[in-house]
C-alpha atoms as a PDB file:
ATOM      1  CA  UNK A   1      84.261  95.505 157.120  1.00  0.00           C
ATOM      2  CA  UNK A   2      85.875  98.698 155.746  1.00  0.00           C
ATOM      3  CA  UNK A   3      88.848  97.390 154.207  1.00  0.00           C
ATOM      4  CA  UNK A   4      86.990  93.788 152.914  1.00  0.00           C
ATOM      5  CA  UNK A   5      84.648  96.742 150.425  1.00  0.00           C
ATOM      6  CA  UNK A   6      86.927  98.849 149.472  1.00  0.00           C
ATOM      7  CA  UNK A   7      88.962  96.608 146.251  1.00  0.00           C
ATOM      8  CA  UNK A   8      85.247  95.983 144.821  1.00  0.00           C
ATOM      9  CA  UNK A   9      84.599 100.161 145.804  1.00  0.00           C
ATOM     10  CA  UNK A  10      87.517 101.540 143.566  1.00  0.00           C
ATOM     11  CA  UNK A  11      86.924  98.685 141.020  1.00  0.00           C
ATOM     12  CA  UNK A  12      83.727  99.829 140.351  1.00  0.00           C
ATOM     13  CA  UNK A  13      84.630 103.452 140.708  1.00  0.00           C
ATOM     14  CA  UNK A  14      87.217 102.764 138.144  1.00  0.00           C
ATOM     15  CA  UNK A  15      84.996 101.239 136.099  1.00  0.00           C
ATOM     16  CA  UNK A  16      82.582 103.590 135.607  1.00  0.00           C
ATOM     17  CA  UNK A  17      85.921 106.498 134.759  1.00  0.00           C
ATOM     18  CA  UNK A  18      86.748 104.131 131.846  1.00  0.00           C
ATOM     19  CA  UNK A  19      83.053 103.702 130.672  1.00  0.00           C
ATOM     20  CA  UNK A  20      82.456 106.991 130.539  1.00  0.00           C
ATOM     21  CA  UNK A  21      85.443 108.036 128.895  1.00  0.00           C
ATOM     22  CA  UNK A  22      84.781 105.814 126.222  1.00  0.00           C
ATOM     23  CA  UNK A  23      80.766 107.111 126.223  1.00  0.00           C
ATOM     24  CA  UNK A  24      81.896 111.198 125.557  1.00  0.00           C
ATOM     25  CA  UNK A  25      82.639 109.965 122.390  1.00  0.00           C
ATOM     26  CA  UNK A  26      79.362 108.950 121.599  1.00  0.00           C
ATOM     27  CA  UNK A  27      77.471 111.471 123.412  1.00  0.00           C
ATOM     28  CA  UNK A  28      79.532 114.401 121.843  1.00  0.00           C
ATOM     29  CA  UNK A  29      78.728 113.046 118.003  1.00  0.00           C
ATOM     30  CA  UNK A  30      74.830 112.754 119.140  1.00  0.00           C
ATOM     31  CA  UNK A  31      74.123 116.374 121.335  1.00  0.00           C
ATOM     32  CA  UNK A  32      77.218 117.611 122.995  1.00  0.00           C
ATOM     33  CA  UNK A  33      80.083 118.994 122.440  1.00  0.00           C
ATOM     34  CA  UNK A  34      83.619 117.843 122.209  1.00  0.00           C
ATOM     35  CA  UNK A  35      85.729 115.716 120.294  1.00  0.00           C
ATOM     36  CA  UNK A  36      83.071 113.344 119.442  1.00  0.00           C
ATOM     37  CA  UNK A  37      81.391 116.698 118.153  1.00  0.00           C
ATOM     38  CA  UNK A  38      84.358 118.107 115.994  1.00  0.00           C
ATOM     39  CA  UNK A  39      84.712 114.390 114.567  1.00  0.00           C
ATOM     40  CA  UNK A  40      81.090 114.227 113.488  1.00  0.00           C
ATOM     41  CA  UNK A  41      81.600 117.899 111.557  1.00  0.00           C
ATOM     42  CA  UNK A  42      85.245 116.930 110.058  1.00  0.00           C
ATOM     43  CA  UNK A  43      83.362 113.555 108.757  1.00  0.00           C
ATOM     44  CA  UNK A  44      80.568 115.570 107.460  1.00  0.00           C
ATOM     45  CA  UNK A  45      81.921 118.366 105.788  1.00  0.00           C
ATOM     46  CA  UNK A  46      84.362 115.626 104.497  1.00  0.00           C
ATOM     47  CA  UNK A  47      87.228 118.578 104.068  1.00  0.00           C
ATOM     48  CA  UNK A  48      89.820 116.818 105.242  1.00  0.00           C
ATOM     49  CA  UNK A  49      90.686 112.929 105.809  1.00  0.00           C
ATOM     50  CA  UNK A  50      93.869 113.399 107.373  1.00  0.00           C
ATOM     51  CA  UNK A  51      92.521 115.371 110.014  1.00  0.00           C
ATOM     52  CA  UNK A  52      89.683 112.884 110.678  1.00  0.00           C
ATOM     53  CA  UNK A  53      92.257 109.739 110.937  1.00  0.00           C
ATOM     54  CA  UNK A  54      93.817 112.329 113.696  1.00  0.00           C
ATOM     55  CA  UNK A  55      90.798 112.702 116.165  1.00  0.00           C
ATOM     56  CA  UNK A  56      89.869 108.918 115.842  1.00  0.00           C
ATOM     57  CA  UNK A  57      93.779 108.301 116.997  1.00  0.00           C
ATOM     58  CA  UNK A  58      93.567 110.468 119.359  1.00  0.00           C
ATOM     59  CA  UNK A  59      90.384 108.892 120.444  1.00  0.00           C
ATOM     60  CA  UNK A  60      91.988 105.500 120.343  1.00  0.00           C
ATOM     61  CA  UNK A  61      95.352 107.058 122.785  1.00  0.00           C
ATOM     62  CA  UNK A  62      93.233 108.665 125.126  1.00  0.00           C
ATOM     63  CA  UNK A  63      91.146 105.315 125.538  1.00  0.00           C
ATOM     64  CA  UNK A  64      94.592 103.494 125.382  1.00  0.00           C
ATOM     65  CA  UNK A  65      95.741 105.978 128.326  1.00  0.00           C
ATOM     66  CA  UNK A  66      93.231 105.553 130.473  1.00  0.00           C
ATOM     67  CA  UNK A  67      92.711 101.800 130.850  1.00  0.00           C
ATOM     68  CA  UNK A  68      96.734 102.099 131.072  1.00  0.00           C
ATOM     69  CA  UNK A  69      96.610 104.731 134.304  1.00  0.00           C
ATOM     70  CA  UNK A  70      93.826 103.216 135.247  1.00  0.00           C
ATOM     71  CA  UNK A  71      95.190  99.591 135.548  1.00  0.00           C
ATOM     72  CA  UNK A  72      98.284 101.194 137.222  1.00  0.00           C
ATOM     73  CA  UNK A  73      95.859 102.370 140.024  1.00  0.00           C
ATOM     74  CA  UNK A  74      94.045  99.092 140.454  1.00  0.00           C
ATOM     75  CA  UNK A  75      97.745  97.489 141.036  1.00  0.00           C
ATOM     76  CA  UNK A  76      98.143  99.597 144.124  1.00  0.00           C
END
């Protein structure tokens, strides 16, 4: 029974890594802290737009990472 639950365990357990990667964006613009955070200030102080189109790529490569790494884990 073991073995027939665990593909559907670490699917869902690698699921919920990706979602919530993608949701400390949103979080850290609302309360917290973090990138989502220093992205909010950068767009509101509006000092500097290069440095802005730098966190959202970084964003969009750490997003781009993950669902790479973890698609390379469900393959195993």
């Amino acid at each position: 029974m073991i073995p027939e639950v665990v593909p559907v365990l670490l699917a869902q357990i690698l699921y919920f890594l990706e979602s919530n990667t993608r949701s400390v964006n949103i979080i850290g613009a609302i309360t917290g802290g973090g990138i989502g955070l220093t992205l909010t200030q950068v767009i509101q102080t509006q000092k500097d737009w290069e440095e802005v189109a730098y966190y959202i790529v970084l964003i969009i490569v750490m997003v781009m990472f993950m669902d790479w790494s973890l698609a390379g884990c469900a393959a195993i």
